[in-house]
N, C-alpha and C. Protein backbone atom coordinates (compact mmCIF):
# COMPACT_ATOMS: atom_id res chain seq x y z
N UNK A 1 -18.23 -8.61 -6.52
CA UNK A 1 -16.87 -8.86 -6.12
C UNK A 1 -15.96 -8.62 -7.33
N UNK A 2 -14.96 -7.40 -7.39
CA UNK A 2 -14.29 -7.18 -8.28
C UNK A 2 -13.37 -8.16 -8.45
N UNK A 3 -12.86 -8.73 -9.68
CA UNK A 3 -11.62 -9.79 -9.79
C UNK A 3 -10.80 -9.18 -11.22
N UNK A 4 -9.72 -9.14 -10.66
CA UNK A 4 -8.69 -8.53 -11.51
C UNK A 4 -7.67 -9.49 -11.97
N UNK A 5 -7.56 -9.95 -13.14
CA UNK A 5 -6.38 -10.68 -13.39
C UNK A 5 -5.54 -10.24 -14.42
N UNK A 6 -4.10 -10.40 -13.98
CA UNK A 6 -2.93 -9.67 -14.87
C UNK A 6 -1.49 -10.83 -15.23
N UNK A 7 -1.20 -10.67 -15.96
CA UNK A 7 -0.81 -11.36 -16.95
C UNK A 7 0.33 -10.59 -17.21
N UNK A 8 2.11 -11.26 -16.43
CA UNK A 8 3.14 -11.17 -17.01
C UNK A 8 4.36 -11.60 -17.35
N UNK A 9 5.09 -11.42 -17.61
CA UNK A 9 6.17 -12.41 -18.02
C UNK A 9 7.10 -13.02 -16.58
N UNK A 10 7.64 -13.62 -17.08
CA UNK A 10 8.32 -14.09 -15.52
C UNK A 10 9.15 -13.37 -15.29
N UNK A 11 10.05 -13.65 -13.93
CA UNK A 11 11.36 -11.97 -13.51
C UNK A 11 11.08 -11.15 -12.91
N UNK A 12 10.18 -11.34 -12.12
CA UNK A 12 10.06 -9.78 -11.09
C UNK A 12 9.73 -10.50 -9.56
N UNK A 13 10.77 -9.86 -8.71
CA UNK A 13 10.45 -10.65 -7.85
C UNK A 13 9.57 -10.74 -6.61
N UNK A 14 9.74 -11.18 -5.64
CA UNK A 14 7.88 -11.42 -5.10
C UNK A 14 7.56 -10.07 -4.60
N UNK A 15 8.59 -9.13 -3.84
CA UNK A 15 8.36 -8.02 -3.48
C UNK A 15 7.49 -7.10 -4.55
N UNK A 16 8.39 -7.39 -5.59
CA UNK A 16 7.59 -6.28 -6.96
C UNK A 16 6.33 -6.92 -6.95
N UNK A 17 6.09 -7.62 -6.86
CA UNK A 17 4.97 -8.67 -7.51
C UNK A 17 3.61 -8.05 -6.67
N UNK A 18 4.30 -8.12 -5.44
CA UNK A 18 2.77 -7.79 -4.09
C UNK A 18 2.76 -6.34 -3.96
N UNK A 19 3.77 -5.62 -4.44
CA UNK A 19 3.43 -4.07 -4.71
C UNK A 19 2.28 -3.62 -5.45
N UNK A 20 2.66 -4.57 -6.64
CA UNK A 20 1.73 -4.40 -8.04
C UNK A 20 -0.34 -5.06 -7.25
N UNK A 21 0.27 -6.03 -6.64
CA UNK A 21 -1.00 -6.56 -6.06
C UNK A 21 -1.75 -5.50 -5.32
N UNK A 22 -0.99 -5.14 -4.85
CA UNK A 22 -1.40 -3.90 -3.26
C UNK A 22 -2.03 -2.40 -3.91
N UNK A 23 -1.64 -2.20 -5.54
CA UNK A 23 -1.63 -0.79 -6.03
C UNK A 23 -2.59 -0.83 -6.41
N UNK A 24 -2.82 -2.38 -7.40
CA UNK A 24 -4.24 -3.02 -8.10
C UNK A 24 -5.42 -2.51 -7.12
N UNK A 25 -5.38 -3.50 -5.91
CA UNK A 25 -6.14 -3.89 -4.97
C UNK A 25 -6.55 -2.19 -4.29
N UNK A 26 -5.76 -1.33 -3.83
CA UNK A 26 -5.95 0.27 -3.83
C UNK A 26 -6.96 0.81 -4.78
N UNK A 27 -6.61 0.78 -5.64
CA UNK A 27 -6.98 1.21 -6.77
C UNK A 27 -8.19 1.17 -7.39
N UNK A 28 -9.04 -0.31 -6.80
CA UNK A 28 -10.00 -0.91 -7.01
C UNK A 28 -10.84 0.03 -6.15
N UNK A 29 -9.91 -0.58 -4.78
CA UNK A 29 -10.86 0.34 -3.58
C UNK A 29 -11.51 1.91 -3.78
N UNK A 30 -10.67 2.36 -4.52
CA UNK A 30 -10.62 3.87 -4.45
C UNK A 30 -11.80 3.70 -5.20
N UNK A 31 -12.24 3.11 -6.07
CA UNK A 31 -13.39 3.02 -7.30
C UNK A 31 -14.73 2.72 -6.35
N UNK A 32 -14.47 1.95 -5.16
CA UNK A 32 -15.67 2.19 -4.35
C UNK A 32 -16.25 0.26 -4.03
N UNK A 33 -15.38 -0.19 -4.18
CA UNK A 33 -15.49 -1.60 -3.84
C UNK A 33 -14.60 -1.87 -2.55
N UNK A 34 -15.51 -2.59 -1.88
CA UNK A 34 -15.54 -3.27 -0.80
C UNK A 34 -14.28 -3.66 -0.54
N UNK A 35 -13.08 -3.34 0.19
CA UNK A 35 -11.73 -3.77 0.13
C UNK A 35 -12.06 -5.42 0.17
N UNK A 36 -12.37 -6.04 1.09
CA UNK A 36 -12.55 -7.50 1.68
C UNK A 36 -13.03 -7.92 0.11
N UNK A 37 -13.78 -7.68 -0.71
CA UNK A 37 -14.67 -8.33 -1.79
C UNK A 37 -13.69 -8.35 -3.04
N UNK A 38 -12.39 -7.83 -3.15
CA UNK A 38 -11.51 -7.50 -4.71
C UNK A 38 -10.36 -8.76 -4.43
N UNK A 39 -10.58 -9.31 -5.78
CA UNK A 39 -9.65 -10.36 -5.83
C UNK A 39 -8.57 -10.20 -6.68
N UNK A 40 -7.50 -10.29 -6.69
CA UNK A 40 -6.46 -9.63 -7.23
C UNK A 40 -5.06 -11.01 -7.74
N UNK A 41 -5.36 -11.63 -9.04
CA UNK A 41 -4.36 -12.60 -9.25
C UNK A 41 -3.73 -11.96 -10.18
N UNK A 42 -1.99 -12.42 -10.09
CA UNK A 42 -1.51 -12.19 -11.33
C UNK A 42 -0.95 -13.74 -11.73
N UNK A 43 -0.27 -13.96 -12.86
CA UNK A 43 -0.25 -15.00 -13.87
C UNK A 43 0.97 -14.56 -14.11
N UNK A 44 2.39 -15.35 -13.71
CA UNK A 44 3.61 -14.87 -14.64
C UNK A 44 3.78 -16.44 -15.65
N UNK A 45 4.06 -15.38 -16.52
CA UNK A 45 3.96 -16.57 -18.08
C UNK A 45 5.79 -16.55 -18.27
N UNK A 46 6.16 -17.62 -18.67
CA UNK A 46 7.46 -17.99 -19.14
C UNK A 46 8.12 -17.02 -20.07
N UNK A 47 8.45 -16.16 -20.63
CA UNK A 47 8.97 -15.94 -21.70
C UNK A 47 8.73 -16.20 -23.44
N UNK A 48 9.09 -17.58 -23.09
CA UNK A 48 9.18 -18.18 -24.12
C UNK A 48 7.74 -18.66 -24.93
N UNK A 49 6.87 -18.43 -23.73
CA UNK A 49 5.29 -18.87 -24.16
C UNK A 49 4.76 -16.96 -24.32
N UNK A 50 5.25 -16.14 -24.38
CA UNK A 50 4.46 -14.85 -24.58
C UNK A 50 5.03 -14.13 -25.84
N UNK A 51 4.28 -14.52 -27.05
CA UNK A 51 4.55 -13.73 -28.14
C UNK A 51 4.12 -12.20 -28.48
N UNK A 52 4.85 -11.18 -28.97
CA UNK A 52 4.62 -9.98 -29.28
C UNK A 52 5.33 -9.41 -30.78
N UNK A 53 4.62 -9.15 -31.39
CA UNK A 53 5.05 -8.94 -32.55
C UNK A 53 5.67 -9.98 -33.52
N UNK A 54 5.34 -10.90 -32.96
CA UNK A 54 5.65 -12.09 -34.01
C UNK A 54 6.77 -13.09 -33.46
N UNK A 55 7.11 -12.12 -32.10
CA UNK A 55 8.59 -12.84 -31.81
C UNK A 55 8.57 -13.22 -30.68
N UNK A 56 8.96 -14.02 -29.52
CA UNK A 56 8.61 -14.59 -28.08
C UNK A 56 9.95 -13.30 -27.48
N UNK A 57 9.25 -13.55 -26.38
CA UNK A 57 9.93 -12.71 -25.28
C UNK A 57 11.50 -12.85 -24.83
N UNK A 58 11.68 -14.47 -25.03
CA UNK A 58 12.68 -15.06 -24.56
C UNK A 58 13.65 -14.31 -26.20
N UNK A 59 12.95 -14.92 -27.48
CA UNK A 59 14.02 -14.68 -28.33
C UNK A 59 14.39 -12.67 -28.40
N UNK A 60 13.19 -12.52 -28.00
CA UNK A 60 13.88 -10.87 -28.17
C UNK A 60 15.25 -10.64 -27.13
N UNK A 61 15.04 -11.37 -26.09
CA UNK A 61 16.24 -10.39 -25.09
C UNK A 61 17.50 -11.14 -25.59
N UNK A 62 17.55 -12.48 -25.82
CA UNK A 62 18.37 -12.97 -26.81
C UNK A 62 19.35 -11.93 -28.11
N UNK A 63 18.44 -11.52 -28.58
CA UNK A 63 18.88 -11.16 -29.97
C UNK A 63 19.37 -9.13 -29.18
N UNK A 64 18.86 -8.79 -28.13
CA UNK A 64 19.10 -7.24 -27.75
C UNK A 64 21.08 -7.39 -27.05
């Protein structure tokens, strides 16, 4: 049973969200797994808890 988990910041809304689920979940299939058997979560993280380059997410759009 394939399980895919993705990991992103918060702000996209549910439509985008189950696109991304639906492309994953395709995508898997196409690889030759069992549609019914692929589990497909994503994880939206706060901003302020996802650091990149030293700096949180929240303070970058801040400072742009």
């Amino acid at each position: 049973m394939p399980f895919v988990e993705i990991n992103v910041a918060e702000g996209r809304s549910e439509e985008q969200l189950r696109d991304l689920m639906g492309r994953v979940h395709d995508a898997i299939e196409e690889w030759g797994a069992p549609g019914q058997s692929i589990r497909v979560l994503v994880r939206e993280v706060p901003p302020a808890r996802w650091l990149s380059g030293g700096v949180t997410l929240a303070e970058k759009a801040t400072s742009t």
